[in-house]
C-alpha atoms as a PDB file:
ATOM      1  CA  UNK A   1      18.235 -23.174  -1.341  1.00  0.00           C
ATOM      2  CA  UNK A   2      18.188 -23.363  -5.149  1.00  0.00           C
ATOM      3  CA  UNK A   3      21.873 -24.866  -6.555  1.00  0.00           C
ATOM      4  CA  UNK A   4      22.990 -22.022  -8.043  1.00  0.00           C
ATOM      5  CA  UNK A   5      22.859 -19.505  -5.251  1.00  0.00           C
ATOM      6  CA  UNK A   6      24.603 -22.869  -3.061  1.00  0.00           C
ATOM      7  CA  UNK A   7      27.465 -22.755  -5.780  1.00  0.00           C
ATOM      8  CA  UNK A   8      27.980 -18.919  -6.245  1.00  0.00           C
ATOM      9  CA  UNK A   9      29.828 -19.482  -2.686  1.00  0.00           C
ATOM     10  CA  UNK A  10      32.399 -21.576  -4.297  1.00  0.00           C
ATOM     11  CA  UNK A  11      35.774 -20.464  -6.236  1.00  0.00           C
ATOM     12  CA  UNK A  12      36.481 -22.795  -8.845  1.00  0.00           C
ATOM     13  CA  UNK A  13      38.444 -25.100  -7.293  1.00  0.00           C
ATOM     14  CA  UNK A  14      35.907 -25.239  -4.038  1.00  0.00           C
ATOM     15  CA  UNK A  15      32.869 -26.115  -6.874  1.00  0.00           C
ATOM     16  CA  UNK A  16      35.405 -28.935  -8.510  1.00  0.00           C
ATOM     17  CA  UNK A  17      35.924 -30.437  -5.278  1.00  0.00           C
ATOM     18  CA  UNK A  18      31.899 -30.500  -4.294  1.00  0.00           C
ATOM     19  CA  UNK A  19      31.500 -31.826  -7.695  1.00  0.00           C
ATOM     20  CA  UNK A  20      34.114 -34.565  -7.409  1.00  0.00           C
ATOM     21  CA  UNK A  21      32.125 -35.302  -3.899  1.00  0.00           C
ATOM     22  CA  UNK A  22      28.721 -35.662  -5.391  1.00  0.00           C
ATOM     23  CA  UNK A  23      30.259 -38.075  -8.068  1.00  0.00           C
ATOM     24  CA  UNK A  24      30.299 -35.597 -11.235  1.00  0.00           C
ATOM     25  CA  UNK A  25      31.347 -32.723 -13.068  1.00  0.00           C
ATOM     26  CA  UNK A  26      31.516 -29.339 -13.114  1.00  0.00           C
ATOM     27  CA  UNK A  27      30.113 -29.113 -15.891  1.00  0.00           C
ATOM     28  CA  UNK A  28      27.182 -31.458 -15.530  1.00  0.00           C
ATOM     29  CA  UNK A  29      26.781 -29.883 -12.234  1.00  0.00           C
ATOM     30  CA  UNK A  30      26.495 -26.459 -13.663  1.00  0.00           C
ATOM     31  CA  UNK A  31      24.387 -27.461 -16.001  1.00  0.00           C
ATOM     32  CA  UNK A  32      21.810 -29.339 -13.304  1.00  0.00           C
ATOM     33  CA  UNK A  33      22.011 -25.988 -11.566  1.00  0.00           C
ATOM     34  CA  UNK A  34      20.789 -23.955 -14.481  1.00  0.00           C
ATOM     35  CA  UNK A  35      18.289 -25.998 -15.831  1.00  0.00           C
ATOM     36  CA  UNK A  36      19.933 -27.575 -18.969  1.00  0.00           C
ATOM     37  CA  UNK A  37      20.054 -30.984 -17.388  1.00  0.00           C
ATOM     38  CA  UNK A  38      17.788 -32.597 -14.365  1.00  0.00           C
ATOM     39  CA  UNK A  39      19.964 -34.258 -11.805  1.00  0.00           C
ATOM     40  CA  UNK A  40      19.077 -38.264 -11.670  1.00  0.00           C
ATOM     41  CA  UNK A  41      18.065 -39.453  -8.579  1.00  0.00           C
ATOM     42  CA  UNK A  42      21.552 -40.409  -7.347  1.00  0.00           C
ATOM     43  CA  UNK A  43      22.974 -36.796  -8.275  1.00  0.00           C
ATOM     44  CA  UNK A  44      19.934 -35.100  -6.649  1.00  0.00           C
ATOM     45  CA  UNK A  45      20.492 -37.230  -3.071  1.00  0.00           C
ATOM     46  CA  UNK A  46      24.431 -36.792  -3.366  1.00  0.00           C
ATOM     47  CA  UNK A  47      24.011 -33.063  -3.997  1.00  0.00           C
ATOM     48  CA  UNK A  48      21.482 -33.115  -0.251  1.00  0.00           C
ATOM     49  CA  UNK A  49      23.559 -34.949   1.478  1.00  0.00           C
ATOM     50  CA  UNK A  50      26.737 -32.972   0.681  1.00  0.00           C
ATOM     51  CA  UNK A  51      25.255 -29.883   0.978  1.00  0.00           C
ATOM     52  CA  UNK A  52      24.129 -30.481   4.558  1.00  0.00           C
ATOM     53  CA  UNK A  53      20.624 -30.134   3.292  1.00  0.00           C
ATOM     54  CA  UNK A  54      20.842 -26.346   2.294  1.00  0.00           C
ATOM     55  CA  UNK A  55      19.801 -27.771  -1.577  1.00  0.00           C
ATOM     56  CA  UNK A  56      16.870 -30.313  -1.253  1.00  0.00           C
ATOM     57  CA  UNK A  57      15.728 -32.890  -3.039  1.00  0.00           C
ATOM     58  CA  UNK A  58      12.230 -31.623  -4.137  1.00  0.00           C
ATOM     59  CA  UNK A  59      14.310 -28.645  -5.638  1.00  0.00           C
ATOM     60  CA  UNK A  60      16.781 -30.763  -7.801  1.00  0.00           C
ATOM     61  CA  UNK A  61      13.895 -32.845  -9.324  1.00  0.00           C
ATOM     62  CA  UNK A  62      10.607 -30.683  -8.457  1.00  0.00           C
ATOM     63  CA  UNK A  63       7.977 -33.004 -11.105  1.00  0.00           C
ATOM     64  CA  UNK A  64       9.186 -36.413  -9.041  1.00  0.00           C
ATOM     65  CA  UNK A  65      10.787 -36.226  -5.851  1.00  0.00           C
ATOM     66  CA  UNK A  66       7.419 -37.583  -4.061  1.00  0.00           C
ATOM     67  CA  UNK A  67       7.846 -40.778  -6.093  1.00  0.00           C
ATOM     68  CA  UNK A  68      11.205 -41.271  -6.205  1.00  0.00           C
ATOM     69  CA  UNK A  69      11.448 -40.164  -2.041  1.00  0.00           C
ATOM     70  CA  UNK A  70       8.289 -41.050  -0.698  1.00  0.00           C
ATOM     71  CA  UNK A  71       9.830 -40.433   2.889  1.00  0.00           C
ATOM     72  CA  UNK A  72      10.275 -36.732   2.352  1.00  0.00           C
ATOM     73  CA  UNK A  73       6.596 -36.414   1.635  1.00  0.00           C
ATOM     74  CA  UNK A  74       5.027 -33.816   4.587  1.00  0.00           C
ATOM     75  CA  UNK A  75       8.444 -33.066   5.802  1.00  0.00           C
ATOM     76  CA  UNK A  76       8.578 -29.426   7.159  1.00  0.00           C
ATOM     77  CA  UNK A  77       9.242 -26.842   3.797  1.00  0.00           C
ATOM     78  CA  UNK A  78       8.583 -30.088   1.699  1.00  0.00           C
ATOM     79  CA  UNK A  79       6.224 -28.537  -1.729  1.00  0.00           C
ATOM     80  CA  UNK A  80       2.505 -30.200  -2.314  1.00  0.00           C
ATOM     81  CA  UNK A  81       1.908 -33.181  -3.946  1.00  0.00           C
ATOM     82  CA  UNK A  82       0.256 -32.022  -7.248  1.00  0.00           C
ATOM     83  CA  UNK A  83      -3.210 -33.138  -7.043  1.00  0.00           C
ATOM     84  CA  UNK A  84      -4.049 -36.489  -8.848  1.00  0.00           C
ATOM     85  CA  UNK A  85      -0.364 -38.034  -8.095  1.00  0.00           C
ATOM     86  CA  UNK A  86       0.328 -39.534  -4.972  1.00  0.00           C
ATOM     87  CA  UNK A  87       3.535 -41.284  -3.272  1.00  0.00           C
END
């Protein structure tokens, strides 16, 4: 699930709490979710884990999530490796 649709479930406070949980801000978090900012790799595994795994990885940092999480490479749903760039 992209983070946007994951947040629109949230009232304010709900989203300042799940921010507070994933170690940042609303507003850094709502600017991850609509593409002014890219999540580090810290944010982006915070945000799966807290989420339960309904926003993934791959979707937080789509160019480098193979590198970064070589583990999650093949998993079920998990996007292609781009050709020419391996784990």
């Amino acid at each position: 699930m992209r983070l946007p649709i994951y947040l629109k479930r949230f009232n304010q406070e709900e989203r300042a709490d799940f921010a507070l949980r994933v170690g940042t801000t609303v507003g850094h978090l709502n600017n991850v979710a609509y593409g002014m900012r890219t999540a580090s790799p810290a944010l982006a595994k915070q945000i799966a884990v807290k989420s339960s795994g309904e926003v993934l990885e791959w979707e937080l940092r789509p160019d480098d999530w193979f590198e970064i999480w070589p583990e999650l490479v093949g998993l079920e749903g998990a996007p292609a490796v781009p050709v020419g760039r391996s784990s």
